[in-house]
Protein backbone atom coordinates (compact mmCIF):
# COMPACT_ATOMS: atom_id res chain seq x y z
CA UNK A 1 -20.78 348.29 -49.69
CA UNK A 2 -20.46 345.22 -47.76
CA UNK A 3 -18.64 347.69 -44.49
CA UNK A 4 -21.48 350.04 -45.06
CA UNK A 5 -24.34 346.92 -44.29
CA UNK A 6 -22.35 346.04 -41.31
CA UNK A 7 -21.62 349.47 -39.94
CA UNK A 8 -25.80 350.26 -40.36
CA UNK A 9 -26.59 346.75 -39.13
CA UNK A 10 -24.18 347.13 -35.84
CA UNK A 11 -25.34 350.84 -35.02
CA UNK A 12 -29.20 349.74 -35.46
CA UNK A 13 -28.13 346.63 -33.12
CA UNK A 14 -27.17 348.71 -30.17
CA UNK A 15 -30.40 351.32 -30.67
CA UNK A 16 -32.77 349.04 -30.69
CA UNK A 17 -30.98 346.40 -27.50
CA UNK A 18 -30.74 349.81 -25.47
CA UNK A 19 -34.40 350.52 -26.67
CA UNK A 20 -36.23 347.28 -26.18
CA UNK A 21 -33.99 346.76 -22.74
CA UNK A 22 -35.59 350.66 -21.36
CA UNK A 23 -39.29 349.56 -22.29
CA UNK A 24 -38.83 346.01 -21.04
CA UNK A 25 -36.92 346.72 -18.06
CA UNK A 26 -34.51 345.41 -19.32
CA UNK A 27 -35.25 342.11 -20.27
CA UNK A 28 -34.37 341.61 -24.01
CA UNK A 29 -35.55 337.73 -24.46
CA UNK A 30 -34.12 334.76 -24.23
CA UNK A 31 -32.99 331.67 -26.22
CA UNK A 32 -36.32 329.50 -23.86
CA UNK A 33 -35.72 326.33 -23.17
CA UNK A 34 -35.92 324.65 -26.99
CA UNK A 35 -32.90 321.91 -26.36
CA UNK A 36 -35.01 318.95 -27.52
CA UNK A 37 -35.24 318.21 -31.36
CA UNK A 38 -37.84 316.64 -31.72
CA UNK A 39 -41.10 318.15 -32.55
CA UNK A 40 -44.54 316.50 -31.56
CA UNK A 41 -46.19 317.55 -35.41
CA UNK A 42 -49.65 316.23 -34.11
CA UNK A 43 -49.83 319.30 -31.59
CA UNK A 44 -48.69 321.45 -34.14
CA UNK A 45 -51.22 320.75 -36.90
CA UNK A 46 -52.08 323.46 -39.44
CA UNK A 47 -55.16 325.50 -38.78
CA UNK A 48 -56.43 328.68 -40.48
CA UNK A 49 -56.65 331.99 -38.49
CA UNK A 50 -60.00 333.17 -37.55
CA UNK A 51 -61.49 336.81 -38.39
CA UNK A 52 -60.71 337.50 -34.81
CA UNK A 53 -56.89 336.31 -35.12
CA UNK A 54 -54.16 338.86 -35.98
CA UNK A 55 -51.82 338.17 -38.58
CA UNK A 56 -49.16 340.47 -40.12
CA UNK A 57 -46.70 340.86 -42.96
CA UNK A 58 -44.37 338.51 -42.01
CA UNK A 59 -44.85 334.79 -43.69
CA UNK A 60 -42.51 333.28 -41.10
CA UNK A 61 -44.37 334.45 -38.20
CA UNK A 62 -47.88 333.87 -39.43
CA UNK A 63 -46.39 330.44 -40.49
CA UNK A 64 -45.52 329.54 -36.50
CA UNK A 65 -48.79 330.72 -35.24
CA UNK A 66 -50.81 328.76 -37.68
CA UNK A 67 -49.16 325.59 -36.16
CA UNK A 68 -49.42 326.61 -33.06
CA UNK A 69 -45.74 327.68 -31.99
CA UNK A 70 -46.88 330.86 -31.69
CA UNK A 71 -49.94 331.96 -29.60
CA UNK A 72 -52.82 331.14 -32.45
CA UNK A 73 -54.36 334.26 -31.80
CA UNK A 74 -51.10 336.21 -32.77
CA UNK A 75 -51.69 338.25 -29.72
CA UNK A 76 -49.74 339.08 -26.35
CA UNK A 77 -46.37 337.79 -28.34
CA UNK A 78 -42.74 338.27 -26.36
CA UNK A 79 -39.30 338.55 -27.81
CA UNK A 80 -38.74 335.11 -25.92
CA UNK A 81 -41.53 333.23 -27.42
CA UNK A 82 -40.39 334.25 -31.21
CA UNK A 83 -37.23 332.79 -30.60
CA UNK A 84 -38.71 329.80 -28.99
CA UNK A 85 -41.04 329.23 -31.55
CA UNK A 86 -38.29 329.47 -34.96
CA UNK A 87 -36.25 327.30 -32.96
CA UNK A 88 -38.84 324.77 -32.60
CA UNK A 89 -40.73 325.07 -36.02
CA UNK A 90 -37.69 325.85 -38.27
CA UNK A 91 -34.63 324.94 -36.38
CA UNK A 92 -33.34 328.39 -36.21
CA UNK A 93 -30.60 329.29 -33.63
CA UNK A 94 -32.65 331.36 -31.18
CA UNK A 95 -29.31 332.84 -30.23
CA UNK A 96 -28.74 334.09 -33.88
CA UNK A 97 -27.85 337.61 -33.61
CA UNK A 98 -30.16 338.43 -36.69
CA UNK A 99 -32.60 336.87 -35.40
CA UNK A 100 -32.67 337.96 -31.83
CA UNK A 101 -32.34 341.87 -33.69
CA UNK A 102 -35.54 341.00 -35.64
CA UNK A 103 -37.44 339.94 -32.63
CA UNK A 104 -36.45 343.35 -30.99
CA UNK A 105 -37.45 345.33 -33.45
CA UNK A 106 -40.65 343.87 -33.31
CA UNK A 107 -40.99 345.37 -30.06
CA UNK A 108 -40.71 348.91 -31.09
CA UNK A 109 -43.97 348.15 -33.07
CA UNK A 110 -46.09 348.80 -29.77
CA UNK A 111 -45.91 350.39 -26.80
CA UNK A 112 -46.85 347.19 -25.12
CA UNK A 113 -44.40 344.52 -23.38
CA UNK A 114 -45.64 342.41 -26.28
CA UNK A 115 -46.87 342.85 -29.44
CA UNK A 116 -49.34 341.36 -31.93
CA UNK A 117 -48.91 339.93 -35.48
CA UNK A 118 -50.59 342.89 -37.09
CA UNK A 119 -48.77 345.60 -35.10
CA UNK A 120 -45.46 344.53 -37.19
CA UNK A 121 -47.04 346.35 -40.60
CA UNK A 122 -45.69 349.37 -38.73
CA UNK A 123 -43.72 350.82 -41.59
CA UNK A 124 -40.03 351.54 -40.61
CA UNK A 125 -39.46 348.66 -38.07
CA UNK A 126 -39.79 345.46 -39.28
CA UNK A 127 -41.78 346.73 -42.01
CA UNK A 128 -40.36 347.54 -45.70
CA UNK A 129 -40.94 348.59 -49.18
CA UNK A 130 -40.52 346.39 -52.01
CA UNK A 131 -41.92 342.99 -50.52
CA UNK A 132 -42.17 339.58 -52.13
CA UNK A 133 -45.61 338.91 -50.81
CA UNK A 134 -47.13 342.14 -49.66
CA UNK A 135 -48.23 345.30 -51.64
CA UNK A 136 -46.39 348.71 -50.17
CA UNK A 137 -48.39 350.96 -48.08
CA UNK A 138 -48.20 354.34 -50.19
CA UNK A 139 -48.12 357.80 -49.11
CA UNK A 140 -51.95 358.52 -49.70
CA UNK A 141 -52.07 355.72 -47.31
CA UNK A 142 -53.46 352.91 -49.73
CA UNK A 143 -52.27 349.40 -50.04
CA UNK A 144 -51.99 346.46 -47.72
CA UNK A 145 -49.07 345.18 -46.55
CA UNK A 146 -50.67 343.01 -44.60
CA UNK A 147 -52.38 340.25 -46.78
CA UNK A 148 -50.96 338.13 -49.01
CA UNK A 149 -50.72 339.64 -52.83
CA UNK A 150 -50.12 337.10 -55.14
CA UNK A 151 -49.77 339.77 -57.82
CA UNK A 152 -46.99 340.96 -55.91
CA UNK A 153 -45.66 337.51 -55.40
CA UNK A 154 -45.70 336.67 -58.89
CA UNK A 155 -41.95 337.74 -59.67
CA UNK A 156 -40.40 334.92 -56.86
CA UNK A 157 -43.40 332.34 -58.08
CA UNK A 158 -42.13 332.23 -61.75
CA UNK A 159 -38.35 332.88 -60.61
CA UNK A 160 -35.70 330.42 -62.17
CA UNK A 161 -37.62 329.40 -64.68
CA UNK A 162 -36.85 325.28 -66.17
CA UNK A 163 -35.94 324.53 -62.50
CA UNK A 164 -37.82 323.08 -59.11
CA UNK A 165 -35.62 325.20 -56.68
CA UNK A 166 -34.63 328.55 -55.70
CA UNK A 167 -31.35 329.12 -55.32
CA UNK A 168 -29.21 331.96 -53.96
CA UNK A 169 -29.24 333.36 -57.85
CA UNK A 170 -32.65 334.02 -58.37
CA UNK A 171 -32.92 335.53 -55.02
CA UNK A 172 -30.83 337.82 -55.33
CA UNK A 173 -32.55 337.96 -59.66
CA UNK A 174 -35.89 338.21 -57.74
CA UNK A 175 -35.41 341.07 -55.57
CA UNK A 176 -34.05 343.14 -57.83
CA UNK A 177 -36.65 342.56 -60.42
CA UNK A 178 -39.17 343.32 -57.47
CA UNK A 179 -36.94 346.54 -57.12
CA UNK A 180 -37.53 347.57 -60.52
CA UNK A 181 -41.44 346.82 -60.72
CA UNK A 182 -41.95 348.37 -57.64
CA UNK A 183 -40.39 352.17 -58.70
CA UNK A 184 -42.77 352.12 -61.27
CA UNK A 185 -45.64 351.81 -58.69
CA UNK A 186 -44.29 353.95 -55.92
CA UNK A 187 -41.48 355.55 -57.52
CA UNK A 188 -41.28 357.27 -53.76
CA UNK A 189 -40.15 353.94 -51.89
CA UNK A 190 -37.68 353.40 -49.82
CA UNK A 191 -34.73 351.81 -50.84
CA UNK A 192 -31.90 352.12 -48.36
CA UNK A 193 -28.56 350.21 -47.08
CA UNK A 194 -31.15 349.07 -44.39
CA UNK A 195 -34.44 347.31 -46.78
CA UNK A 196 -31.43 345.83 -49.18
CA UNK A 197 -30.04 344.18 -46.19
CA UNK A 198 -33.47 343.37 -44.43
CA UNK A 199 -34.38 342.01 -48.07
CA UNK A 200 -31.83 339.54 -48.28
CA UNK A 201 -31.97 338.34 -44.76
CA UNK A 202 -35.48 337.41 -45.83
CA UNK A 203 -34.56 335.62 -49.10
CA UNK A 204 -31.77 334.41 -47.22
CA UNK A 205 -34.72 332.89 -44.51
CA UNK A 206 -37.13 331.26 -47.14
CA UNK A 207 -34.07 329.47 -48.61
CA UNK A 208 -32.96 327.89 -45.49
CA UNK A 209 -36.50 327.09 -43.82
CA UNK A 210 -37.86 325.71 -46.50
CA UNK A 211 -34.65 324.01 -47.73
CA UNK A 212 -30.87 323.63 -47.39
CA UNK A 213 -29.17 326.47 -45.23
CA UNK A 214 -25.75 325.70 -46.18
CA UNK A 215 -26.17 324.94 -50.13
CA UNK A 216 -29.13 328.11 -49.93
CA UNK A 217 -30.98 325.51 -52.57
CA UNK A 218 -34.86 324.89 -52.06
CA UNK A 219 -37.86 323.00 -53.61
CA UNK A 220 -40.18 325.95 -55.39
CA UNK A 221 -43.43 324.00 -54.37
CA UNK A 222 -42.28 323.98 -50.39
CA UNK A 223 -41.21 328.16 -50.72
CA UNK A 224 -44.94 328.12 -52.86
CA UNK A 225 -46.71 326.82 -50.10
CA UNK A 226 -44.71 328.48 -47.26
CA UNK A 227 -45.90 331.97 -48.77
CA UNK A 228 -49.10 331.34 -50.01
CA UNK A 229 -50.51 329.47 -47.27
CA UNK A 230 -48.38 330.03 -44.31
CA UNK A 231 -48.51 326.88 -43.51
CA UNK A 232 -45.67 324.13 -43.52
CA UNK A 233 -45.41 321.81 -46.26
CA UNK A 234 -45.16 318.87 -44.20
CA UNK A 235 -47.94 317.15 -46.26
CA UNK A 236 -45.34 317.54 -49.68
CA UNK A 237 -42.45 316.19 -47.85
CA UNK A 238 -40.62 319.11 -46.05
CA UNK A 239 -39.04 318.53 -43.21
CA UNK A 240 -37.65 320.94 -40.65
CA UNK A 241 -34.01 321.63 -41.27
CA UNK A 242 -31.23 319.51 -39.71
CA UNK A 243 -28.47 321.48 -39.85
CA UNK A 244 -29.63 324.79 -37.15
CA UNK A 245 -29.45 327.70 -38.86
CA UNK A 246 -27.15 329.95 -37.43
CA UNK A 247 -25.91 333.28 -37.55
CA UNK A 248 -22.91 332.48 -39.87
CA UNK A 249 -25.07 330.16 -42.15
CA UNK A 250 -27.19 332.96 -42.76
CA UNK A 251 -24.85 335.52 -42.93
CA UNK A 252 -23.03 333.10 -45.99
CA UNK A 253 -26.29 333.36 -47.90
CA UNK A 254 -26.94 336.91 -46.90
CA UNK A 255 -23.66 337.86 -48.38
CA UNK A 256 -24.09 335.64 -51.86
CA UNK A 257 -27.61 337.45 -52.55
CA UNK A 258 -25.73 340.94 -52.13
CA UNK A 259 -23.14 340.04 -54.31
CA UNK A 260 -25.41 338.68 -56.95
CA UNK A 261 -27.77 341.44 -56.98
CA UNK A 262 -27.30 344.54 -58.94
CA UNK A 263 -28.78 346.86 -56.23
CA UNK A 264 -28.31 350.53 -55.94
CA UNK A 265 -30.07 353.63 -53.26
CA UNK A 266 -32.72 354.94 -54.71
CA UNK A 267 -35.62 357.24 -53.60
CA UNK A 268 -36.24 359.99 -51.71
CA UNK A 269 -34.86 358.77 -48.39
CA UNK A 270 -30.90 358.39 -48.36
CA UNK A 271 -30.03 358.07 -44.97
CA UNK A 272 -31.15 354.89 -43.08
CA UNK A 273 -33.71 355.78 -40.53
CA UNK A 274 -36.03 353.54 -37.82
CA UNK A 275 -38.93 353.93 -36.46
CA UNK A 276 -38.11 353.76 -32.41
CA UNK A 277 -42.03 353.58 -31.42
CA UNK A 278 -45.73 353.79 -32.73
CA UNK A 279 -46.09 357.50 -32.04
CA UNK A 280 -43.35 358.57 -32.53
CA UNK A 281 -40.98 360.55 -35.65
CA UNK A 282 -38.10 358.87 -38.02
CA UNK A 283 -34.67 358.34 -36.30
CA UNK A 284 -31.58 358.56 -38.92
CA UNK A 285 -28.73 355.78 -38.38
């Protein structure tokens, strides 16, 4: 299993850098200038989006516009300023291959040079079934994966239950009793190599931002808030990671969730596919 992930994850790499480079001429983002540590919090206060603000499915990136390391419109948003803006607000290496993928896939979202927050709910990008915070979007075209669902959210609230912390055990408990519940509601989701990796690279994410990258250990209230809110828990005592949170360090938790979950394909797309543009059709891996 574990050369399958990285044979999907390599191939989807070098379509979507040949991709983003052809509609950006070329430029695929850099790493900004982010050397300095330390944050000014009192520019990046905490304000609510307006009704004219896009937001999207992503918690992470809704969390940096909110405090302002994102444009707080979540409009006109580059592959350089996302990885400016986790390296500032959650001390993620903005080199991280992973993370330098995600941004680019975020890309393929629009047919712009940059995209907006909402844009991202494209399904087949960024985009997945079987979300911790976010209802699917089914085939009759209801649901929202947009908005927060705390229905949805339910299974990681009351995850690891008798404890204050998630750990890299009830992630990987979590998603796959997300799996399950989710069949039952659209028992035509997709569940390929692809989401299960995706998946844990986001359980994998909330572990380390909102707590300890290398021991994959952190404080239920701060992951709560993170989702809930999108907004950073400063207020309850987080405080931005020390150690920066690298490629490897998420690859070590990435690979822990896989081997603790009991995940399997299932439904009725088998191959791993992408979406390579708004417009346009499915594109196997």
């Amino acid at each position: 299993m574990k050369q399958s992930i990285l044979a999907i994850f390599s191939a989807l790499a070098v379509l979507v850098t040949l991709t983003a480079a052809a509609s950006t001429g070329g430029h695929g983002g850099g790493s900004g200038s982010t050397g300095n540590n330390s944050i000014d919090w009192n520019a990046h206060k905490w304000l609510a989006p307006s009704s004219t603000d896009s937001r999207g499915p992503c918690p992470g990136l809704n969390t940096l516009a909110n405090h302002g390391f994102l444009p707080r419109n979540g409009k006109n948003i580059t592959v350089e300023m996302i990885l400016d803006a986790i390296h500032q607000g959650f001390n993620v290496d903005p080199t991280s291959d992973v993370i330098r993928l995600a941004a680019k896939l975020g890309l393929l979202t629009t047919d712009n040079l940059a995209m907006s927050l909402e844009e991202l709910a494209l399904h087949g990008t960024l985009e997945h079934d079987v979300s911790l915070s976010r209802s699917d979007v089914f085939p009759d075209g209801s649901g929202d994966n947009i908005h927060f669902n705390e229905t949805v959210f339910t299974t990681l609230a009351q995850a690891n239950p008798g404890s204050d912390v998630y750990n890299v055990t009830s992630a990987a408990a979590t998603m796959d009793k997300r799996l399950a519940l989710d069949k039952i509601e659209n028992p035509g989701l997709t569940n390929t190599v692809k989401e299960f990796f995706i998946r844990a690279v986001e359980s994998s994410f909330y572990l380390s931002v909102m707590g300890d990258p290398i021991k994959g250990v952190a404080k239920k209230e701060f992951v709560q808030i993170f989702f809930r809110e999108e907004r950073l828990p400063i207020a309850e005592g987080w405080t931005r990671p020390t150690s920066l949170i690298t490629t490897d360090l998420l690859g070590n938790l990435v690979g822990q969730i896989q081997e603790s979950s009991h995940w399997s394909p299932s439904g009725e797309v088998v191959c791993p596919w992408i979406r390579l543009q708004p417009e346009g059709s499915l594109t196997a891996l």
